[in-house]
PDBML (XML) file of the C-alpha atoms, coordinates in Angstrom:
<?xml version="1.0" encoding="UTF-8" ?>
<PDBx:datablock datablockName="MODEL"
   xmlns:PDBx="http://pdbml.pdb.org/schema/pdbx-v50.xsd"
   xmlns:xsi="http://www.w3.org/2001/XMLSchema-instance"
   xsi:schemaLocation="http://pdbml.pdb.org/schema/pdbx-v50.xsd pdbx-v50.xsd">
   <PDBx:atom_siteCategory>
      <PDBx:atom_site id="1">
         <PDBx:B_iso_or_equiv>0.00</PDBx:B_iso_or_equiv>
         <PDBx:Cartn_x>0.000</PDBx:Cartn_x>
         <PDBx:Cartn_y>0.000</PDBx:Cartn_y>
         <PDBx:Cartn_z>0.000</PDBx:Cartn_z>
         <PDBx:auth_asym_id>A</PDBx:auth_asym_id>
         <PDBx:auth_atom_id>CA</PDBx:auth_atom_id>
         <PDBx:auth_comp_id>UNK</PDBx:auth_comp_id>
         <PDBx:auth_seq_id>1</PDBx:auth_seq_id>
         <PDBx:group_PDB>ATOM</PDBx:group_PDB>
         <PDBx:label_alt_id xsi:nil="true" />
         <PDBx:label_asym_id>A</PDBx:label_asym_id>
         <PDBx:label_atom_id>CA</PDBx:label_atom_id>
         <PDBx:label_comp_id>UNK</PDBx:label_comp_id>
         <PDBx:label_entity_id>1</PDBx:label_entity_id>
         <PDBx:label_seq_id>1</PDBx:label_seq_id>
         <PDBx:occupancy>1.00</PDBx:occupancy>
         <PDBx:pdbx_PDB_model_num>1</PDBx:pdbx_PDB_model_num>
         <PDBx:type_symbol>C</PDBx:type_symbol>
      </PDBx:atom_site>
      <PDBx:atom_site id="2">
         <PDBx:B_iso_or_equiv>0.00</PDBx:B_iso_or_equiv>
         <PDBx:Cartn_x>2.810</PDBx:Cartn_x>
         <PDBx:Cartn_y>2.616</PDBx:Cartn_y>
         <PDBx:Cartn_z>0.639</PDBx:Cartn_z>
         <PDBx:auth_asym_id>A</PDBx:auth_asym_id>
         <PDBx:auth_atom_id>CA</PDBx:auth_atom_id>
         <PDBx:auth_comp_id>UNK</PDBx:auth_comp_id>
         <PDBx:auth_seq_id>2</PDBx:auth_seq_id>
         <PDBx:group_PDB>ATOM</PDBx:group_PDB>
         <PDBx:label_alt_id xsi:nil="true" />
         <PDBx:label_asym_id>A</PDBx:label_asym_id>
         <PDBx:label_atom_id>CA</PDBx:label_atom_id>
         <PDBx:label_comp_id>UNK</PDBx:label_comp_id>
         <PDBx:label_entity_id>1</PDBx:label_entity_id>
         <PDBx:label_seq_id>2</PDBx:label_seq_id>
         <PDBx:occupancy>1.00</PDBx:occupancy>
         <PDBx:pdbx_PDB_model_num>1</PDBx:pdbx_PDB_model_num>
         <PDBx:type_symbol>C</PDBx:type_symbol>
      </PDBx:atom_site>
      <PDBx:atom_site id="3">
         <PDBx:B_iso_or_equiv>0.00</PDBx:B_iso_or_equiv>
         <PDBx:Cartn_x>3.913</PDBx:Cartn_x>
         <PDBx:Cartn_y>2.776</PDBx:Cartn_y>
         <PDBx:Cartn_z>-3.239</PDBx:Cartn_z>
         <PDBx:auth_asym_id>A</PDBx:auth_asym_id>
         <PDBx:auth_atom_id>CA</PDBx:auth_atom_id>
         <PDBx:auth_comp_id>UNK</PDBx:auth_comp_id>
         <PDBx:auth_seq_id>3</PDBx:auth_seq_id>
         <PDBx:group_PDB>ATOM</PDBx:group_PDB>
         <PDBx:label_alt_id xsi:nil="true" />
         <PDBx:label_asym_id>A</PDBx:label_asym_id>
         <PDBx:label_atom_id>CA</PDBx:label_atom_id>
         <PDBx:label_comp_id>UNK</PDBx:label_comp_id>
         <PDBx:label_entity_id>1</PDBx:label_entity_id>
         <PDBx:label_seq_id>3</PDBx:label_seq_id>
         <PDBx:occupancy>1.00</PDBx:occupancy>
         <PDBx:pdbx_PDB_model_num>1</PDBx:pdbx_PDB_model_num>
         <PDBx:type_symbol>C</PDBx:type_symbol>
      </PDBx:atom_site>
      <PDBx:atom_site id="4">
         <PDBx:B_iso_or_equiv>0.00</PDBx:B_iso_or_equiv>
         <PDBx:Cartn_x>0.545</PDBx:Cartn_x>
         <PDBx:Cartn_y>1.985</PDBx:Cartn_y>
         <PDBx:Cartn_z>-4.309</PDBx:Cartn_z>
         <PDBx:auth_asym_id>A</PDBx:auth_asym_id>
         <PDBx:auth_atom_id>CA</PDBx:auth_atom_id>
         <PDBx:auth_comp_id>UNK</PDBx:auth_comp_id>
         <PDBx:auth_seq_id>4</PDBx:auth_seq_id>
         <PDBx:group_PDB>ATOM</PDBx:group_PDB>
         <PDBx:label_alt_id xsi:nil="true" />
         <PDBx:label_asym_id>A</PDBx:label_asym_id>
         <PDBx:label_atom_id>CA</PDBx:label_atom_id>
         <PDBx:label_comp_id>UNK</PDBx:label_comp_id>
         <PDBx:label_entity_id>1</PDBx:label_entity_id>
         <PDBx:label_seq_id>4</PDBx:label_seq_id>
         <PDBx:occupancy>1.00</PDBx:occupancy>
         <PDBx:pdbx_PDB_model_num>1</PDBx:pdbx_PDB_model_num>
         <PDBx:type_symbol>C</PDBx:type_symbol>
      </PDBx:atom_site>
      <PDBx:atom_site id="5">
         <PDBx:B_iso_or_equiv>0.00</PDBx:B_iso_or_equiv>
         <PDBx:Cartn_x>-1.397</PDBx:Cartn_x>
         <PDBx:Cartn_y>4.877</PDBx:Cartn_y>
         <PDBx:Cartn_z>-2.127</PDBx:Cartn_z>
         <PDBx:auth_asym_id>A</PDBx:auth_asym_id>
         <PDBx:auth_atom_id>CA</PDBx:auth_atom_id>
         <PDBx:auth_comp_id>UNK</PDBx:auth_comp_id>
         <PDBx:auth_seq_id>5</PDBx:auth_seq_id>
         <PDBx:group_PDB>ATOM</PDBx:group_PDB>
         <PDBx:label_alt_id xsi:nil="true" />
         <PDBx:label_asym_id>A</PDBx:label_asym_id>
         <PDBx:label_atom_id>CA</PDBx:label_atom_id>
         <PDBx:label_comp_id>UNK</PDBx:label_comp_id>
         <PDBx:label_entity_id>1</PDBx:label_entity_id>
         <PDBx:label_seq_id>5</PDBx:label_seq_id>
         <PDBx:occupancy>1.00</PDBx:occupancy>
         <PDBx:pdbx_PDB_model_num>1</PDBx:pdbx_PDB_model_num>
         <PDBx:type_symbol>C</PDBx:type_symbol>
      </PDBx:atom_site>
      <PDBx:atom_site id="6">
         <PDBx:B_iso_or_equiv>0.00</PDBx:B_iso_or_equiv>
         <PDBx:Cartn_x>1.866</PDBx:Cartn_x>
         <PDBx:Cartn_y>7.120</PDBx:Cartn_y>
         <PDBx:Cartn_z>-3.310</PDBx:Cartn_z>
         <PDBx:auth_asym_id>A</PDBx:auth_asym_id>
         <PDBx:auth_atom_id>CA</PDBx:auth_atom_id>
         <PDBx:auth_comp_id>UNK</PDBx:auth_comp_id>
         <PDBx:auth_seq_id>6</PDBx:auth_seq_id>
         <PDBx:group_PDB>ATOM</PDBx:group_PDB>
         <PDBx:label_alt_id xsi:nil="true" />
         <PDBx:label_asym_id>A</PDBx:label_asym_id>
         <PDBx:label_atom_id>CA</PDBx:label_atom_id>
         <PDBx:label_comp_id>UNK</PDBx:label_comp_id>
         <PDBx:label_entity_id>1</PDBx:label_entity_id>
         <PDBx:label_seq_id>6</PDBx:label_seq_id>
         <PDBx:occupancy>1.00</PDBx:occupancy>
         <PDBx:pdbx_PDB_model_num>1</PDBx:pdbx_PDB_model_num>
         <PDBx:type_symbol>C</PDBx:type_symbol>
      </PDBx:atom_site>
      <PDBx:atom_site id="7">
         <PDBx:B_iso_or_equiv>0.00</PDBx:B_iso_or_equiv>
         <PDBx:Cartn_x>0.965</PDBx:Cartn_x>
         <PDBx:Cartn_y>6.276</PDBx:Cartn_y>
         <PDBx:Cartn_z>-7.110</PDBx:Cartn_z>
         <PDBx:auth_asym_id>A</PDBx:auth_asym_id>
         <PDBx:auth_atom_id>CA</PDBx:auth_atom_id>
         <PDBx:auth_comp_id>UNK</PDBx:auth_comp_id>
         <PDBx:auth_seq_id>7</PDBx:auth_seq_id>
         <PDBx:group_PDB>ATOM</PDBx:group_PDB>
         <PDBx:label_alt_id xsi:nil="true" />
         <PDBx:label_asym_id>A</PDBx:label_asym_id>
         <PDBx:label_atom_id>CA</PDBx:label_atom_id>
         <PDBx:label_comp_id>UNK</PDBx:label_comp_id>
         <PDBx:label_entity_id>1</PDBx:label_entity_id>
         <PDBx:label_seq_id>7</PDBx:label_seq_id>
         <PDBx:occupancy>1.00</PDBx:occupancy>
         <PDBx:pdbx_PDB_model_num>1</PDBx:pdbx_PDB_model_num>
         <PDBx:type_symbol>C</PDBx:type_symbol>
      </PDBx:atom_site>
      <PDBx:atom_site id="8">
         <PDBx:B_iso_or_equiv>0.00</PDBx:B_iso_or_equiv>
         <PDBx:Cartn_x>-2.364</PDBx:Cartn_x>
         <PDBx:Cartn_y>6.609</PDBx:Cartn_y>
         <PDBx:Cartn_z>-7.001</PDBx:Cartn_z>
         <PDBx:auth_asym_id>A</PDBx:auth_asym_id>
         <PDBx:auth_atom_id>CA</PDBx:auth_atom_id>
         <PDBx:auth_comp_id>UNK</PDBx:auth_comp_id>
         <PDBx:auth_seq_id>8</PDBx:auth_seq_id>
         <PDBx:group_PDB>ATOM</PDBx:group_PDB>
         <PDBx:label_alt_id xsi:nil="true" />
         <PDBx:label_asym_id>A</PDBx:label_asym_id>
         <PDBx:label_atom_id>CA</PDBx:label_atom_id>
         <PDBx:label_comp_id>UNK</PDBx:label_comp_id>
         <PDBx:label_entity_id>1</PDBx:label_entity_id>
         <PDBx:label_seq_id>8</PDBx:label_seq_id>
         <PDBx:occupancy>1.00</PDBx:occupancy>
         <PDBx:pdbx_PDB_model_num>1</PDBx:pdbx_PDB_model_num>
         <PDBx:type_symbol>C</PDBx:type_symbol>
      </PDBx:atom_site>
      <PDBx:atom_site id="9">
         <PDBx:B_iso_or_equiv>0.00</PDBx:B_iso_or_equiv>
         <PDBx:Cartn_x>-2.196</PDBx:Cartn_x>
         <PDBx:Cartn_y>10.393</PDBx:Cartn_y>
         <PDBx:Cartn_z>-5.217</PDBx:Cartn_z>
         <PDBx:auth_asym_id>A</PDBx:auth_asym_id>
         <PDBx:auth_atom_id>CA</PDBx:auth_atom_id>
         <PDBx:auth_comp_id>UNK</PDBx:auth_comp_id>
         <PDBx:auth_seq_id>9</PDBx:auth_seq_id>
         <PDBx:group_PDB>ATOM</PDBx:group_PDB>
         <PDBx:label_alt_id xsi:nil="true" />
         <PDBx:label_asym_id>A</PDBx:label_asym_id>
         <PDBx:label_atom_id>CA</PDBx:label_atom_id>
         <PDBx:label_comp_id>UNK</PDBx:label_comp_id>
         <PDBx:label_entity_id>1</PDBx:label_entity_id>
         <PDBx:label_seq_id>9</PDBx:label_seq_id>
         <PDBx:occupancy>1.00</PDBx:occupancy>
         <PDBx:pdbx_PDB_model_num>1</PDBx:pdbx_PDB_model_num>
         <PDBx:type_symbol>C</PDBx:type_symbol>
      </PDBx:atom_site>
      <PDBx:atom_site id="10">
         <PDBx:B_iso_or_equiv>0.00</PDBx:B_iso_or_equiv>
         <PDBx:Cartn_x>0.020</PDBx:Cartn_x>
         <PDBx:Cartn_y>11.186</PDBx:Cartn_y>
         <PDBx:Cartn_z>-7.986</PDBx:Cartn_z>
         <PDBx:auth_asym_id>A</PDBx:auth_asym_id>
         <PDBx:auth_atom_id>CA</PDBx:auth_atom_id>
         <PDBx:auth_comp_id>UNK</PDBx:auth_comp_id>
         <PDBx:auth_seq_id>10</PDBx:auth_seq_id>
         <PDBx:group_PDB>ATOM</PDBx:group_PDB>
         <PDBx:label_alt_id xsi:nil="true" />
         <PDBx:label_asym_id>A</PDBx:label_asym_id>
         <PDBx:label_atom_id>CA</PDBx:label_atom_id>
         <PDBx:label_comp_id>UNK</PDBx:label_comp_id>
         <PDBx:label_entity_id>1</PDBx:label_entity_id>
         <PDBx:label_seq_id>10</PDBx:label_seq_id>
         <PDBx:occupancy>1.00</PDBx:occupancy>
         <PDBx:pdbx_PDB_model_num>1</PDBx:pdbx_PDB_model_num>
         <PDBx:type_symbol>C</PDBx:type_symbol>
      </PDBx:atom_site>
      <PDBx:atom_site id="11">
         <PDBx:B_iso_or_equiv>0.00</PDBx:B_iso_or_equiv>
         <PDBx:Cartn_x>-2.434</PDBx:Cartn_x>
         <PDBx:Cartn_y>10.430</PDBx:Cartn_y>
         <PDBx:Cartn_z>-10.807</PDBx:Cartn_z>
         <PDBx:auth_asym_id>A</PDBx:auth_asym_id>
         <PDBx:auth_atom_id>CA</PDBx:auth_atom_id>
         <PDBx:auth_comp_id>UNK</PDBx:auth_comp_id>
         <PDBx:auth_seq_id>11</PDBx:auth_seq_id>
         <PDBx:group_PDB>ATOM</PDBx:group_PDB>
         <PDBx:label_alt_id xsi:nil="true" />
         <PDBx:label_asym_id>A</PDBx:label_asym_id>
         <PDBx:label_atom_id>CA</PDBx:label_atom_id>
         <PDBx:label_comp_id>UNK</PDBx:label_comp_id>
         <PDBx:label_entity_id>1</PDBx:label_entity_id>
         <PDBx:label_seq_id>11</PDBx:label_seq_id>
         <PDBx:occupancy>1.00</PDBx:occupancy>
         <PDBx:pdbx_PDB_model_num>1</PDBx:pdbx_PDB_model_num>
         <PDBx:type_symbol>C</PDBx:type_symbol>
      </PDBx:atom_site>
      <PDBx:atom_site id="12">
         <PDBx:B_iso_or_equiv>0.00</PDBx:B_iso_or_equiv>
         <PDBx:Cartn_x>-3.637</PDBx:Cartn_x>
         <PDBx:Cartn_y>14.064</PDBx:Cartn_y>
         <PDBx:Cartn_z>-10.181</PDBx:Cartn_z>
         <PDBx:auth_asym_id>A</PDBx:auth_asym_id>
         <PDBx:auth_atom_id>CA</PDBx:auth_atom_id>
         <PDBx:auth_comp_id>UNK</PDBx:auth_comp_id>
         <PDBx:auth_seq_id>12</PDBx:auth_seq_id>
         <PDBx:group_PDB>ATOM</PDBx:group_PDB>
         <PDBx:label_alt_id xsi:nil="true" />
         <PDBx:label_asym_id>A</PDBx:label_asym_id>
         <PDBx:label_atom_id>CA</PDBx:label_atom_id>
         <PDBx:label_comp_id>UNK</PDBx:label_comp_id>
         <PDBx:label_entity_id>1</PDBx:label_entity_id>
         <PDBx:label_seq_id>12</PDBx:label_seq_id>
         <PDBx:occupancy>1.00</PDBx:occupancy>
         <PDBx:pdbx_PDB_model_num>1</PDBx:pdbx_PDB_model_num>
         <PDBx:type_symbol>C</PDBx:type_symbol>
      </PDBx:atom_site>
      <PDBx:atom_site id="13">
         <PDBx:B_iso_or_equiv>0.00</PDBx:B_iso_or_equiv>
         <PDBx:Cartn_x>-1.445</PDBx:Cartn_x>
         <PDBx:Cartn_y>15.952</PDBx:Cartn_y>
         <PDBx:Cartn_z>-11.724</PDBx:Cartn_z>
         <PDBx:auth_asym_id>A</PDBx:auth_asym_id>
         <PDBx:auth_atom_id>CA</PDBx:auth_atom_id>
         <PDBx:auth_comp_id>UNK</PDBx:auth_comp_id>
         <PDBx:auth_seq_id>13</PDBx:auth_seq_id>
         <PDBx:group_PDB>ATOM</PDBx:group_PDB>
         <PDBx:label_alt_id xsi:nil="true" />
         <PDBx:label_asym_id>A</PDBx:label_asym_id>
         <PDBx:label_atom_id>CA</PDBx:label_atom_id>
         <PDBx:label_comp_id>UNK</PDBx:label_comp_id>
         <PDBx:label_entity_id>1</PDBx:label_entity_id>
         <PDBx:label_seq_id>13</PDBx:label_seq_id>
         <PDBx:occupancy>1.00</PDBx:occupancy>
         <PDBx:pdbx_PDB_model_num>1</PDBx:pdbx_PDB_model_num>
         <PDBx:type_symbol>C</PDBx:type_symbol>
      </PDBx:atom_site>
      <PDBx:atom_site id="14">
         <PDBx:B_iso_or_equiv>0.00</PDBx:B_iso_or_equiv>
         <PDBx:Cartn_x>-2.448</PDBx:Cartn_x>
         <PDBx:Cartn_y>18.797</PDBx:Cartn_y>
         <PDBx:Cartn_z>-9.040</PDBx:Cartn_z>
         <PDBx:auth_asym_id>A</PDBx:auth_asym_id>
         <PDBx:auth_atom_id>CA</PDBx:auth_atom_id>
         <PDBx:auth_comp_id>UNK</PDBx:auth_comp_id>
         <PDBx:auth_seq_id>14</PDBx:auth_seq_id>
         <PDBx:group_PDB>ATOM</PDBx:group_PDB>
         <PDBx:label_alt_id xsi:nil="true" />
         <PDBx:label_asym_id>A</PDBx:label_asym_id>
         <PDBx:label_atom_id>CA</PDBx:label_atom_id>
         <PDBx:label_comp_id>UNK</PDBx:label_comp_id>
         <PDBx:label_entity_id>1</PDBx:label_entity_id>
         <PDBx:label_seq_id>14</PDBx:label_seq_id>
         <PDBx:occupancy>1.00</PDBx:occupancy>
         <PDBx:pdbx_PDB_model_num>1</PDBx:pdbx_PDB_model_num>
         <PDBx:type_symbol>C</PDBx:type_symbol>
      </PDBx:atom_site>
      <PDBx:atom_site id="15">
         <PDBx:B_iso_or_equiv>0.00</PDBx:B_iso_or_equiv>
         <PDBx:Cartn_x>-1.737</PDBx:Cartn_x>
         <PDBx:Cartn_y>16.944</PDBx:Cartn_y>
         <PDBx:Cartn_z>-5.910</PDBx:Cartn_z>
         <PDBx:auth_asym_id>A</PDBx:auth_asym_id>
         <PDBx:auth_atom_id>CA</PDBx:auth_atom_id>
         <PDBx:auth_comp_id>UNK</PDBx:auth_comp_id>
         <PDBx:auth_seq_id>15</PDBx:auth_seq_id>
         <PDBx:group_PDB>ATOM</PDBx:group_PDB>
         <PDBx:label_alt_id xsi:nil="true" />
         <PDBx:label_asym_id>A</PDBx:label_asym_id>
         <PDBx:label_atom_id>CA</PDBx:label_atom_id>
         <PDBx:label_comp_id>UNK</PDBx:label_comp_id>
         <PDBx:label_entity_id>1</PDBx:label_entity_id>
         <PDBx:label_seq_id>15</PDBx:label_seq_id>
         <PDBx:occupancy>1.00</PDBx:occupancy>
         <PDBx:pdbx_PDB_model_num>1</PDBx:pdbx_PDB_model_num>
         <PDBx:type_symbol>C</PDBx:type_symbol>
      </PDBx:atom_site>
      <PDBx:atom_site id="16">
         <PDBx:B_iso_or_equiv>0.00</PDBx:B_iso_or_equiv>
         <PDBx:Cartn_x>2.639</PDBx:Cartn_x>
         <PDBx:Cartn_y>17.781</PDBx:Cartn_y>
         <PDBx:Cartn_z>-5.937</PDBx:Cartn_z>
         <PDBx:auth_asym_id>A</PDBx:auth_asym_id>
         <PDBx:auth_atom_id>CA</PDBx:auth_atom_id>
         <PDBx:auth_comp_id>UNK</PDBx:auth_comp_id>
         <PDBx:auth_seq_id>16</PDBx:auth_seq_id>
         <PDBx:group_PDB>ATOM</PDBx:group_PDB>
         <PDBx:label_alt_id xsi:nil="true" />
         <PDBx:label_asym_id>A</PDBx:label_asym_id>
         <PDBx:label_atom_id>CA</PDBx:label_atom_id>
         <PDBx:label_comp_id>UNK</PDBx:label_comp_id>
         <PDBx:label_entity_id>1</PDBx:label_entity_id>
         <PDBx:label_seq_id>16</PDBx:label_seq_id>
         <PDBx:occupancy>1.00</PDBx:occupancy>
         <PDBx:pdbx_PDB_model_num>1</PDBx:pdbx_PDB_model_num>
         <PDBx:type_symbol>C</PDBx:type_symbol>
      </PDBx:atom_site>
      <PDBx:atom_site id="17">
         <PDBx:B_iso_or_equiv>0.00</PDBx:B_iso_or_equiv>
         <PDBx:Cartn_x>5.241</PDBx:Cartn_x>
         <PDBx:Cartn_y>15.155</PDBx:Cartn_y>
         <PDBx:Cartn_z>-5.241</PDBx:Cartn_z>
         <PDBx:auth_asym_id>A</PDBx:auth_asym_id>
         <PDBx:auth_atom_id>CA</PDBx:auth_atom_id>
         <PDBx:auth_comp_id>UNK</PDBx:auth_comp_id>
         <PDBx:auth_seq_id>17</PDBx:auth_seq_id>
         <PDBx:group_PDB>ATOM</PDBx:group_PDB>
         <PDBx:label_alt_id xsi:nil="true" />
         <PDBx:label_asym_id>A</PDBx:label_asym_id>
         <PDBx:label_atom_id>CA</PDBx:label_atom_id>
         <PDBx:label_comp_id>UNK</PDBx:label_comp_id>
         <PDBx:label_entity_id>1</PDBx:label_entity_id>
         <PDBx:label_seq_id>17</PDBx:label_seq_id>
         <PDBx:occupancy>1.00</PDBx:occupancy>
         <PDBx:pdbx_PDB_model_num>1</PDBx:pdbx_PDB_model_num>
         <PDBx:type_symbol>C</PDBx:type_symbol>
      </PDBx:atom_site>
      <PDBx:atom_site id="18">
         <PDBx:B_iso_or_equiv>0.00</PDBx:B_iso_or_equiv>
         <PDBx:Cartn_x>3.723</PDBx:Cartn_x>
         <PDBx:Cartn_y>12.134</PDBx:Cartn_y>
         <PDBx:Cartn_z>-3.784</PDBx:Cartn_z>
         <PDBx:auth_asym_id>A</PDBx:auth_asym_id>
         <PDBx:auth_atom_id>CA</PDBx:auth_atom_id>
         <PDBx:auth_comp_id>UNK</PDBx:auth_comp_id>
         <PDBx:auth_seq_id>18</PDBx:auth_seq_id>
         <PDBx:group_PDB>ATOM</PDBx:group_PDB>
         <PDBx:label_alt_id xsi:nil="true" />
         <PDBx:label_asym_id>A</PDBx:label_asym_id>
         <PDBx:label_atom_id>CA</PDBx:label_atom_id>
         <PDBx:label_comp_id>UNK</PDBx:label_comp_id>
         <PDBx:label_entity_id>1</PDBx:label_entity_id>
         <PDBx:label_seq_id>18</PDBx:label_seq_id>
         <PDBx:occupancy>1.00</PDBx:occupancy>
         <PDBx:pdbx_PDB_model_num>1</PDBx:pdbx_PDB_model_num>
         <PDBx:type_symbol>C</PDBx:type_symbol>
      </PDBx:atom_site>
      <PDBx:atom_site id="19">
         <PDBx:B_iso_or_equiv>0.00</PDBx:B_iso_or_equiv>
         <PDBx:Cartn_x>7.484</PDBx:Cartn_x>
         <PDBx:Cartn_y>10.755</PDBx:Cartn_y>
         <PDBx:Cartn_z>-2.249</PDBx:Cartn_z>
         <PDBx:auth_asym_id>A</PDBx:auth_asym_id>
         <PDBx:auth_atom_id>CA</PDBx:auth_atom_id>
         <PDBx:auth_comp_id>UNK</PDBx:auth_comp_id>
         <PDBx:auth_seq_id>19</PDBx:auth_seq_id>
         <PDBx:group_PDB>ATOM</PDBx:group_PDB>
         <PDBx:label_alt_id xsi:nil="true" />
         <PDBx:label_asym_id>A</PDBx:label_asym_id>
         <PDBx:label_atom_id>CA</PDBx:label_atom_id>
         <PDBx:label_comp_id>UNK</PDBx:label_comp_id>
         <PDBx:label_entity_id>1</PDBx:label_entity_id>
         <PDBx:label_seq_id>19</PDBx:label_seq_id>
         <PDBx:occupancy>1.00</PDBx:occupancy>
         <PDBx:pdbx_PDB_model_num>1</PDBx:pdbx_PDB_model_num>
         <PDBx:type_symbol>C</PDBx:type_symbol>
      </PDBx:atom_site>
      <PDBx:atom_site id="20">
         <PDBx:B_iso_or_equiv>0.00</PDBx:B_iso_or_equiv>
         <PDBx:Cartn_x>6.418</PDBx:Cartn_x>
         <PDBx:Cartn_y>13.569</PDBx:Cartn_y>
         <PDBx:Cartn_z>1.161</PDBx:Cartn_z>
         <PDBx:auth_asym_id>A</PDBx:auth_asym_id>
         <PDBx:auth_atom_id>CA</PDBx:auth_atom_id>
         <PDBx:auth_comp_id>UNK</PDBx:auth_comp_id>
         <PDBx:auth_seq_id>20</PDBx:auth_seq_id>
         <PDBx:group_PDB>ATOM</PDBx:group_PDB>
         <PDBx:label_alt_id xsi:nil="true" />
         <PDBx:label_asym_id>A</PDBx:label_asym_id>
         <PDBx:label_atom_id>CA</PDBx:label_atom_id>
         <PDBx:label_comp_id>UNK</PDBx:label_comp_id>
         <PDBx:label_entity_id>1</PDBx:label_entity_id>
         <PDBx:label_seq_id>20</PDBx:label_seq_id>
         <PDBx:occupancy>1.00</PDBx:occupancy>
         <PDBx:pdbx_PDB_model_num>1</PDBx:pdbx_PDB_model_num>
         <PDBx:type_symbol>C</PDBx:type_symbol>
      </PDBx:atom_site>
      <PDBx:atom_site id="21">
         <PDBx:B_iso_or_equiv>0.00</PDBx:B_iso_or_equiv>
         <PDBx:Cartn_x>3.567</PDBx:Cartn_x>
         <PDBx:Cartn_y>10.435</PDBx:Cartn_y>
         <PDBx:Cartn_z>1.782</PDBx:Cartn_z>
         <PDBx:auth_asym_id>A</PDBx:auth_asym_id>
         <PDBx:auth_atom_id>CA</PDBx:auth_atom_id>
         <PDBx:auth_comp_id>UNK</PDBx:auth_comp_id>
         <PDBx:auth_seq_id>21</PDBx:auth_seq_id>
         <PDBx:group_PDB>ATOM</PDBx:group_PDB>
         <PDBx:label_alt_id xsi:nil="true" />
         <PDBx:label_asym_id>A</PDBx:label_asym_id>
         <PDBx:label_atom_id>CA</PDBx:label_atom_id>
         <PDBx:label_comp_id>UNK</PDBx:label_comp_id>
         <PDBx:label_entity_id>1</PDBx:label_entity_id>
         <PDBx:label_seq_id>21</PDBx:label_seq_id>
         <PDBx:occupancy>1.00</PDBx:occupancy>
         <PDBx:pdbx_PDB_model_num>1</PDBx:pdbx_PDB_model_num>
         <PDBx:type_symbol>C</PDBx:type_symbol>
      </PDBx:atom_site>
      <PDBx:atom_site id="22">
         <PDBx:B_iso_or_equiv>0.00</PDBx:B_iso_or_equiv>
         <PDBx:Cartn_x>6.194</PDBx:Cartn_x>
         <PDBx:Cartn_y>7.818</PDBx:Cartn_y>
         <PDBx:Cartn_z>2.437</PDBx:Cartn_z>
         <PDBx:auth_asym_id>A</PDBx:auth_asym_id>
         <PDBx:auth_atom_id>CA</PDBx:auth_atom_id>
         <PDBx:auth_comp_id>UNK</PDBx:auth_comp_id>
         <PDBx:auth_seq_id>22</PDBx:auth_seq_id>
         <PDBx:group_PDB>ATOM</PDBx:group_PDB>
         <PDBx:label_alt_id xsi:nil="true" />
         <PDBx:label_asym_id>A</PDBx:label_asym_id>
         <PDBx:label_atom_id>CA</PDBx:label_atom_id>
         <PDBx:label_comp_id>UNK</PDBx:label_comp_id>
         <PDBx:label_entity_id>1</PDBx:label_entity_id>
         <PDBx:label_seq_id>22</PDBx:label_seq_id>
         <PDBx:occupancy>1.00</PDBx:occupancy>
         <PDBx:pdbx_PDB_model_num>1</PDBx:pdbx_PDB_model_num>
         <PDBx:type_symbol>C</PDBx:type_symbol>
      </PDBx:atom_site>
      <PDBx:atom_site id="23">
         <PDBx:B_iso_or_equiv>0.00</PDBx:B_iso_or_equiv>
         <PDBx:Cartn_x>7.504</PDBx:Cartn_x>
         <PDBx:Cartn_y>10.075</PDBx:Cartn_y>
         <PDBx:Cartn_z>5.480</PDBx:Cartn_z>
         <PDBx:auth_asym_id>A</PDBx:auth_asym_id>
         <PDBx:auth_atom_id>CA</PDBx:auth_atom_id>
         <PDBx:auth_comp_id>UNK</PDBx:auth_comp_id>
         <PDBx:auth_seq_id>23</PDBx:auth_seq_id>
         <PDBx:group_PDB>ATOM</PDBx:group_PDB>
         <PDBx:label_alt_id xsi:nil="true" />
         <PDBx:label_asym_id>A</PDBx:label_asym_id>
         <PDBx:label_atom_id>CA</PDBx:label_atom_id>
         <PDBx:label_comp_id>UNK</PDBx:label_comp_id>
         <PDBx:label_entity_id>1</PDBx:label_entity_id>
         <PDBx:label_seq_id>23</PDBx:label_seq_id>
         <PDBx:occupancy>1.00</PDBx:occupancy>
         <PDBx:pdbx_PDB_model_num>1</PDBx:pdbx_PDB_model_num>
         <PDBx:type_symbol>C</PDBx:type_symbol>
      </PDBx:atom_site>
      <PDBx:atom_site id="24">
         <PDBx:B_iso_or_equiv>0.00</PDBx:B_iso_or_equiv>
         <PDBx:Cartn_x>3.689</PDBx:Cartn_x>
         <PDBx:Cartn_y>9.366</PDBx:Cartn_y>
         <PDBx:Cartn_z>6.944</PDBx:Cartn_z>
         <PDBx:auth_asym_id>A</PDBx:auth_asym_id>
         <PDBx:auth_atom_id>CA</PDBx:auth_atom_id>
         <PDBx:auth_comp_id>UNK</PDBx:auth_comp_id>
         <PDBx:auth_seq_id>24</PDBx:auth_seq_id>
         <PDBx:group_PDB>ATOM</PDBx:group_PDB>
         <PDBx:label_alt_id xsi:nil="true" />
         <PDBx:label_asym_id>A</PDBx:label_asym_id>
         <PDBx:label_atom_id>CA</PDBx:label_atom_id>
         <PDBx:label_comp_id>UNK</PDBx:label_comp_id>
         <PDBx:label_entity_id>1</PDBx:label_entity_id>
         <PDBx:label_seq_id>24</PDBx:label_seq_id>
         <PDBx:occupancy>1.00</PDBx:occupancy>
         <PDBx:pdbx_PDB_model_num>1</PDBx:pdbx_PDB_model_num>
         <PDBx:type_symbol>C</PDBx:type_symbol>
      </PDBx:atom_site>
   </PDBx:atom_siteCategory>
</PDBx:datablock>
């Protein structure tokens, strides 16, 4: 789920660098 979650927040194009979620 970490990469996954990461990947899928990054499919808007609007929501900024998704590598910030893997700190959480």
């Amino acid at each position: 789920q970490a990469p996954l979650i990461q990947r899928w927040f990054s499919a808007d194009p609007g929501a900024g660098d998704p590598y910030g979620l893997y700190a959480a």
